[in-house]
Protein backbone atom coordinates (compact mmCIF):
# COMPACT_ATOMS: atom_id res chain seq x y z
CA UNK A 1 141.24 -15.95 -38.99
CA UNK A 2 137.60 -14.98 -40.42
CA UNK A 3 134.95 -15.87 -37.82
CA UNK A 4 132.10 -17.93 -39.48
CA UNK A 5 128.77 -16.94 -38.99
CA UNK A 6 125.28 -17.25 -40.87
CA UNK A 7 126.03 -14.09 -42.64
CA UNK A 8 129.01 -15.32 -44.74
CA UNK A 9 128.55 -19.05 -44.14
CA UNK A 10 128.91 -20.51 -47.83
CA UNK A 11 125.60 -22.34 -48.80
CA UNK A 12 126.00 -25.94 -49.83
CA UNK A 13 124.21 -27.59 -52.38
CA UNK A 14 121.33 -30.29 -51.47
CA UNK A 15 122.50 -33.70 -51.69
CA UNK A 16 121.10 -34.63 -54.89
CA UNK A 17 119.00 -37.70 -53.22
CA UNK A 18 116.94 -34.43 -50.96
CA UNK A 19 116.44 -32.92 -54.11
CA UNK A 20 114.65 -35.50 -56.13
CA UNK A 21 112.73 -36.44 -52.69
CA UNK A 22 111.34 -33.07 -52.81
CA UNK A 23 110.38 -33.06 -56.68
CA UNK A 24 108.43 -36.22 -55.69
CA UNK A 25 106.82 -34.50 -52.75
CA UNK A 26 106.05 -32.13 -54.91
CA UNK A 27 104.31 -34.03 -58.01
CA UNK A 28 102.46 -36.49 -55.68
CA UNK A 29 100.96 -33.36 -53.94
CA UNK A 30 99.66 -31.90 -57.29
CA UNK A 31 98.74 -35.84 -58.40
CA UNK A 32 96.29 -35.52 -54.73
CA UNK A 33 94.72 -32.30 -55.87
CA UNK A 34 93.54 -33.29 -59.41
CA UNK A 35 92.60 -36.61 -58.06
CA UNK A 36 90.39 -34.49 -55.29
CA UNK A 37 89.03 -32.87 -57.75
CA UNK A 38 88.09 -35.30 -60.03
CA UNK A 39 86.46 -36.65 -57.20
CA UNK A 40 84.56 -33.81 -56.53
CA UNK A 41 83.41 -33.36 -59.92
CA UNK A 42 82.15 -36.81 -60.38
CA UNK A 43 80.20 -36.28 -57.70
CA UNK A 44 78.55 -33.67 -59.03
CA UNK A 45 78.23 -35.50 -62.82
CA UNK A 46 76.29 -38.30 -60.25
CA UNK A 47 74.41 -36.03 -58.78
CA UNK A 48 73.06 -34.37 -61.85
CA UNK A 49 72.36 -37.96 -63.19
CA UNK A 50 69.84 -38.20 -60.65
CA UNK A 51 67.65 -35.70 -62.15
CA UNK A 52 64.97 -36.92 -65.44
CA UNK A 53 66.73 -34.23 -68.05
CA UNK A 54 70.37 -35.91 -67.26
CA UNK A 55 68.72 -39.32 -67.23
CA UNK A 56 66.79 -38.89 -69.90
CA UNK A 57 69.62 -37.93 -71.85
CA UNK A 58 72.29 -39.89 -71.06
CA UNK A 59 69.63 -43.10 -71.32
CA UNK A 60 70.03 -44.08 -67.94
CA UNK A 61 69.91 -43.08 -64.10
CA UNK A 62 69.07 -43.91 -60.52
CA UNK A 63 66.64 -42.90 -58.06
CA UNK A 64 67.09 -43.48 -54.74
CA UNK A 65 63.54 -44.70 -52.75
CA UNK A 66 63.56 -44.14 -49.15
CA UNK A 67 60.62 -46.65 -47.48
CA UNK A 68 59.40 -47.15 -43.95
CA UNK A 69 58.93 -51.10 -44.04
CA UNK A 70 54.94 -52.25 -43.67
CA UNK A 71 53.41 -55.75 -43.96
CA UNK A 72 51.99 -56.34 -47.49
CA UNK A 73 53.30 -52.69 -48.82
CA UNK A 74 57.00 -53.16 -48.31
CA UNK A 75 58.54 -56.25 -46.85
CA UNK A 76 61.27 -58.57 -47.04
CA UNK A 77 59.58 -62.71 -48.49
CA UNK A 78 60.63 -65.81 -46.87
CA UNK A 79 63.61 -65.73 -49.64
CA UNK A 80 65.16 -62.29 -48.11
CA UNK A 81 63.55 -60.32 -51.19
CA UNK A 82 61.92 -56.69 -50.75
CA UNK A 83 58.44 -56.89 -52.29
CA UNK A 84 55.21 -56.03 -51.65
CA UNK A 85 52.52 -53.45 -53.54
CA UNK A 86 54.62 -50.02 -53.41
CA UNK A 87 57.94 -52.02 -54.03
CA UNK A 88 56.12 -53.92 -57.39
CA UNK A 89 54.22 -50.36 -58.31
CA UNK A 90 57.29 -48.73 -57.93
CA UNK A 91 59.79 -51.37 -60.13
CA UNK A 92 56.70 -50.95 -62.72
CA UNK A 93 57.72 -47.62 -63.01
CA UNK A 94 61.13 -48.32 -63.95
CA UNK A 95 60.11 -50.96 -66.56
CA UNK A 96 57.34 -48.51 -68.39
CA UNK A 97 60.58 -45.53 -68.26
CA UNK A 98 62.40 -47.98 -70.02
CA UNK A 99 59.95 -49.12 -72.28
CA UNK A 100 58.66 -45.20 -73.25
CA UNK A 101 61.59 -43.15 -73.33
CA UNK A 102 64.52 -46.16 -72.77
CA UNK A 103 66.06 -44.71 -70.24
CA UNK A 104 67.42 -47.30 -67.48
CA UNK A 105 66.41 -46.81 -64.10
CA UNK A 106 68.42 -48.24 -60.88
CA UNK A 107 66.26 -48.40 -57.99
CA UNK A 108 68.31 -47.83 -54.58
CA UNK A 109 65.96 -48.81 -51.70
CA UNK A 110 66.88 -47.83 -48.41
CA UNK A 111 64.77 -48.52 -45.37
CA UNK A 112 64.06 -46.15 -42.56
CA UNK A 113 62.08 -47.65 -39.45
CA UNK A 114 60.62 -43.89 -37.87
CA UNK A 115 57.80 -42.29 -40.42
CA UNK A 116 59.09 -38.91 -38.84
CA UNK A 117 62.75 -39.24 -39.89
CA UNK A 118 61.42 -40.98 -43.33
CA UNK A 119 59.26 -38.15 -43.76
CA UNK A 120 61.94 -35.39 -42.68
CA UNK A 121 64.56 -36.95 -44.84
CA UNK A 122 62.23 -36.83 -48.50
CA UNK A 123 61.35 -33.18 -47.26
CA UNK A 124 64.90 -32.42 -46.86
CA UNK A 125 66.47 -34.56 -50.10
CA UNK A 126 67.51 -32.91 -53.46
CA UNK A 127 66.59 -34.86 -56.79
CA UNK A 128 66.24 -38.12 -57.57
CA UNK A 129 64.65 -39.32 -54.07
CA UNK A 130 61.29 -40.93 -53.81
CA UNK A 131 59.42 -42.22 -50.77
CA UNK A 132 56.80 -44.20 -49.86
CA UNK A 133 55.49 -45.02 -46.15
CA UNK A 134 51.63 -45.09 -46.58
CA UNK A 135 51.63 -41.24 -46.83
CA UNK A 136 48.17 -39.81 -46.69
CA UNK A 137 47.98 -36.50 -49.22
CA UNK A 138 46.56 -33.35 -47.84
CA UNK A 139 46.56 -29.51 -48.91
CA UNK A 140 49.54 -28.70 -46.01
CA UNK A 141 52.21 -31.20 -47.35
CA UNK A 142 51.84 -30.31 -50.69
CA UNK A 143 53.43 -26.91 -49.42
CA UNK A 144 56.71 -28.76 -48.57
CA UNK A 145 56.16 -32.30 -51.17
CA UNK A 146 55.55 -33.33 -54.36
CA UNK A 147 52.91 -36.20 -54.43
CA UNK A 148 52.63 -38.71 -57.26
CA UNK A 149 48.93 -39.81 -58.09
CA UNK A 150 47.04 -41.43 -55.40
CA UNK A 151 47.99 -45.53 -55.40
CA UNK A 152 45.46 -46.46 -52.87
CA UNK A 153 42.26 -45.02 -50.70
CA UNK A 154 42.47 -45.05 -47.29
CA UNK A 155 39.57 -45.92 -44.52
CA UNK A 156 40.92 -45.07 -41.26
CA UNK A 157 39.78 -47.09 -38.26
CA UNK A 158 39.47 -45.84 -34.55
CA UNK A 159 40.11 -49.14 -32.46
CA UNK A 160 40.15 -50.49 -29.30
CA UNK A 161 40.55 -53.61 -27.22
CA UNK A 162 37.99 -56.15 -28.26
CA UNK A 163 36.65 -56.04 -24.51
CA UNK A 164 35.77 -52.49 -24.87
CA UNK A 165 32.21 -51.23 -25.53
CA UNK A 166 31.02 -50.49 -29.11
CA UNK A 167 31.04 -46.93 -30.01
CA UNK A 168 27.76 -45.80 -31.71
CA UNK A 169 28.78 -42.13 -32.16
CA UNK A 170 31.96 -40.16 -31.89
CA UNK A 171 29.75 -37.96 -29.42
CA UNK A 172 29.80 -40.80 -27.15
CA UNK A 173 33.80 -40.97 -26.74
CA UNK A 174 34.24 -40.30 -23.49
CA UNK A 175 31.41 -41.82 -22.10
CA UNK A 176 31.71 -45.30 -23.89
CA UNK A 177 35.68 -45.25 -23.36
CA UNK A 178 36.11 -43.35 -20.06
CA UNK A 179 38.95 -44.77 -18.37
CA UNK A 180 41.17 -45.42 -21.56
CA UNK A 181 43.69 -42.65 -23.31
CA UNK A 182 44.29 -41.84 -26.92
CA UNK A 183 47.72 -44.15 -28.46
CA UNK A 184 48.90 -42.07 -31.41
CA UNK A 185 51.30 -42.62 -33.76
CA UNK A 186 53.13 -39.59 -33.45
CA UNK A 187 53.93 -36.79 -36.21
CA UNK A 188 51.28 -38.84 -38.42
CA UNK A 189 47.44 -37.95 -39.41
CA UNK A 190 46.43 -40.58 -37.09
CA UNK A 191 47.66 -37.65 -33.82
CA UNK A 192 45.81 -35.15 -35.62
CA UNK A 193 43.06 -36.87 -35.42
CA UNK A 194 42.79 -38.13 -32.23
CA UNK A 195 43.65 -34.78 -30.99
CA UNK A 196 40.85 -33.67 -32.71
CA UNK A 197 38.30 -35.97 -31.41
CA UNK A 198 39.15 -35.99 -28.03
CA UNK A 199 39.22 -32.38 -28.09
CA UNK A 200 35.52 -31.78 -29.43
CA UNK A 201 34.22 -34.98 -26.94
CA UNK A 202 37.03 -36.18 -24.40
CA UNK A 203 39.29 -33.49 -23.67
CA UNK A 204 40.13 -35.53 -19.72
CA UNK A 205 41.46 -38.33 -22.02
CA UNK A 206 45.53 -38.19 -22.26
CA UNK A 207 47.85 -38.99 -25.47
CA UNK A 208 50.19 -41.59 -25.23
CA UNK A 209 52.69 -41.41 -28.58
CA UNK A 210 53.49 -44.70 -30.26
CA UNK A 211 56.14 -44.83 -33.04
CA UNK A 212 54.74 -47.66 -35.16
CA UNK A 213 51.66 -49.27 -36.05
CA UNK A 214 52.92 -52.79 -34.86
CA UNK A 215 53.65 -50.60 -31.63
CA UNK A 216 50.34 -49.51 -30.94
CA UNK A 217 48.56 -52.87 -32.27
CA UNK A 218 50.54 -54.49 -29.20
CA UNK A 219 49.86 -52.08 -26.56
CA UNK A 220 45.76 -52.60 -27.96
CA UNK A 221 45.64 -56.18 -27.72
CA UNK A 222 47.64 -56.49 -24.40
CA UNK A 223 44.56 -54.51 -22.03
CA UNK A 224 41.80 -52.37 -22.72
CA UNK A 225 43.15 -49.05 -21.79
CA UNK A 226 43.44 -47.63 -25.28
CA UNK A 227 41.88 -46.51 -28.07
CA UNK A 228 43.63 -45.09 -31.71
CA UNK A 229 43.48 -44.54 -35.16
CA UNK A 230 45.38 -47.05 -37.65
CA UNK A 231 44.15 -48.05 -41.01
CA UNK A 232 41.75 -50.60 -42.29
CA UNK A 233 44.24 -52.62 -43.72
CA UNK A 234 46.48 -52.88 -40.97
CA UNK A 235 43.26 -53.63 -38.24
CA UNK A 236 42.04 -56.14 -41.18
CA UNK A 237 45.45 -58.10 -41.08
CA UNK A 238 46.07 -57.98 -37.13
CA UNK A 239 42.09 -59.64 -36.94
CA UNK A 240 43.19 -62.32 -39.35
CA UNK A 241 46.12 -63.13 -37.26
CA UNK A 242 43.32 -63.54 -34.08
CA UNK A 243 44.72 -60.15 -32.28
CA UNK A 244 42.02 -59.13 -30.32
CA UNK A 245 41.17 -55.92 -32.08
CA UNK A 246 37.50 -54.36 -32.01
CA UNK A 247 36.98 -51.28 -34.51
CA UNK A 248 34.18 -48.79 -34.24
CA UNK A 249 33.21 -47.57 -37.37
CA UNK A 250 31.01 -44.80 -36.57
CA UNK A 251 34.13 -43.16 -35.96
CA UNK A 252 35.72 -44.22 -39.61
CA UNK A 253 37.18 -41.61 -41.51
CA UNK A 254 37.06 -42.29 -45.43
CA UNK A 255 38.24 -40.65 -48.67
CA UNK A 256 42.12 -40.14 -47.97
CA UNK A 257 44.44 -41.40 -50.25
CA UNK A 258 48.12 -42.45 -50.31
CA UNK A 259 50.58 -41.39 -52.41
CA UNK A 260 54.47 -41.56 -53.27
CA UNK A 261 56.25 -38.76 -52.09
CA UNK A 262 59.44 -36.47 -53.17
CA UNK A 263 61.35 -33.36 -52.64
CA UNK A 264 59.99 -29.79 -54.34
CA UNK A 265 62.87 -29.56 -55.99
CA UNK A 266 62.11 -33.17 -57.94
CA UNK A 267 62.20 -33.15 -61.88
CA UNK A 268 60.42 -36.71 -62.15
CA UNK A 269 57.06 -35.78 -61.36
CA UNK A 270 55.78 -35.51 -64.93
CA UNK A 271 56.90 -38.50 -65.56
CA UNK A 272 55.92 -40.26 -62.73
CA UNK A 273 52.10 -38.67 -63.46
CA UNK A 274 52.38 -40.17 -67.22
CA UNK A 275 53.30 -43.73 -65.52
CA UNK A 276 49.82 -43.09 -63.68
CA UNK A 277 47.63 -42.29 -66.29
CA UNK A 278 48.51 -45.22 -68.74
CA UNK A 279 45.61 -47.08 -70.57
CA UNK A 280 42.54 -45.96 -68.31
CA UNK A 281 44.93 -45.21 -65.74
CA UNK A 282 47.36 -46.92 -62.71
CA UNK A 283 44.42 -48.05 -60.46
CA UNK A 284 41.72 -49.57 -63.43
CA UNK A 285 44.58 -52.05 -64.72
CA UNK A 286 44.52 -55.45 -64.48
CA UNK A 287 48.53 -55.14 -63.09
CA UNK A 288 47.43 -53.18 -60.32
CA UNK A 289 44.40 -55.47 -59.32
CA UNK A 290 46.82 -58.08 -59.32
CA UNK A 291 49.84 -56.84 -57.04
CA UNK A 292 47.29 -56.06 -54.60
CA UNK A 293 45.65 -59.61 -54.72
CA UNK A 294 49.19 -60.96 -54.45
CA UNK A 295 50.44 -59.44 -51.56
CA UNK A 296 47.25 -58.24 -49.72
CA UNK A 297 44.77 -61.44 -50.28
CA UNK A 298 41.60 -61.59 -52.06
CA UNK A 299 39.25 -59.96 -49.22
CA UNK A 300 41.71 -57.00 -48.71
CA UNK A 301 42.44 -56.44 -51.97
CA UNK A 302 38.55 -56.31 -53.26
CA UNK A 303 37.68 -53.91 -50.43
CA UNK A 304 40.46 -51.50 -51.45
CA UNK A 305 39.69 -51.41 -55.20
CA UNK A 306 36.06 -50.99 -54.09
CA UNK A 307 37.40 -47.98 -51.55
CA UNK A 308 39.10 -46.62 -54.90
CA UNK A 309 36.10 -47.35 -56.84
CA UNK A 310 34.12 -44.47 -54.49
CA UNK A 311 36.42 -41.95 -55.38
């Protein structure tokens, strides 16, 4: 009798049932890789939307607007809305696009509460991202951002407890506010310049970091161990709201200006610029005097346009 073994063991057949299992196997395998692939090209097709050229051609597109949230610039109303004078500057933009060139613009906000990771995140982002946080322009950030025209001139304010003496010169720092320590907002202008100040005339005084303006408004108004840099506006509002706030203006610093910010790699700058210089340009038009009487009031408002005015 022949001894079976797996060298002369007759094959059988799959049942058919195995058979057509394994077609089916088979085609929903090759259905998964075109339908990753799709995927992964559509992607891309939204990705290159993001960019002016594609928008521009196709008649429609989306920019996504990173923004660190601040009263009056970029804040949620009573009806759950985000508003406020780089929210309506920015929406302008998308109405004079489609007005000019009729391309649609979708606006994606998305809000980031720490300036550093806002600012880290535009520096990092590809096309079609735009930020705005109250960004002061210099020289240095130029190197890594794109800036739109300037929306607004800056004062900033060094300010204190309202118990604490008056400062009549920044030469008098440490005598007038011995005792008290620098409160910076960190990775912002405002640490650079404290540093800077208390380097030239109060190098004993330590630096305490503070992550938000409302952070370091607090700390002021709870005891008069501080002193820091914020800006006008923000010391204007927190006096309104009977916070008790003392600024020194000898130690003002003037002449910066905010702007909108976006990646190097960004193809809407020109056309942001050309929303700018409209008419007799952004900051001269009755629009802009408006948004800022709307969600600044009257006195704010007047003393920035005048601030703009000086420029």
């Amino acid at each position: 009798m022949e001894t079976l073994t797996k060298a002369n063991m007759p094959v059988r057949p799959l049942p058919h049932f195995m058979t057509v299992r394994m077609q089916l196997s088979n085609a929903i395998m090759v259905l998964l890789l075109i339908l990753l692939q799709a995927c992964g090209n559509s992607g891309s097709r939204h990705n290159e939307s993001n960019s002016w050229p594609a928008a521009l051609k196709q008649g429609h597109g989306t920019l996504k607007a990173l923004y660190v949230p601040a009263e009056g610039f970029a804040y949620h109303d009573a009806s759950g809305q985000l508003t406020g004078v780089t929210v309506d500057i920015l929406e302008d933009f998308a109405v004079f696009v489609l007005e000019t060139y009729g391309v649609s613009v979708e606006i994606s906000f998305v809000k980031e509460n720490d300036w550093s990771v806002f600012y880290q995140s535009i520096t990092e982002a590809s096309d079609g991202v735009i930020g705005f946080g109250n960004v002061t322009i210099t020289p240095e950030r130029k190197h890594t951002l794109v800036f739109s025209p300037p929306y607004m001139t800056n004062i900033a304010s060094l300010i204190t407890h309202k118990h604490a003496p008056l400062l009549s010169s920044p030469k008098e720092l440490g005598q007038s506010f011995a005792g008290r320590n620098a409160l910076a907002f960190e990775g912002t202008l405002h640490e650079s310049r404290l540093r800077a100040l208390t380097d030239l005339y109060y190098p004993e005084a330590s630096i305490v970091m503070a992550h938000s303006n409302d952070e370091i408004i607090e700390k002021l108004s709870q005891e008069d161990l501080y002193f820091a840099y914020i800006d006008l506006y923000n010391f204007y509002r927190a006096q309104k709201r009977g916070i008790p706030l003392k600024r020194h203006p000898a130690a003002d610093i003037t002449g910066e200006q905010f702007g909108y910010i976006m990646p190097l790699e960004t193809s809407w700058g020109e056309v942001m610029d050309a929303y700018f210089q409209v008419g007799e340009g952004l900051l001269q038009s009755a629009r802009y005097r408006d948004i800022l009487h709307t969600h600044l009031g009257s006195e704010l408002a007047n003393m920035i346009i005048k601030a703009n005015q000086a420029e």
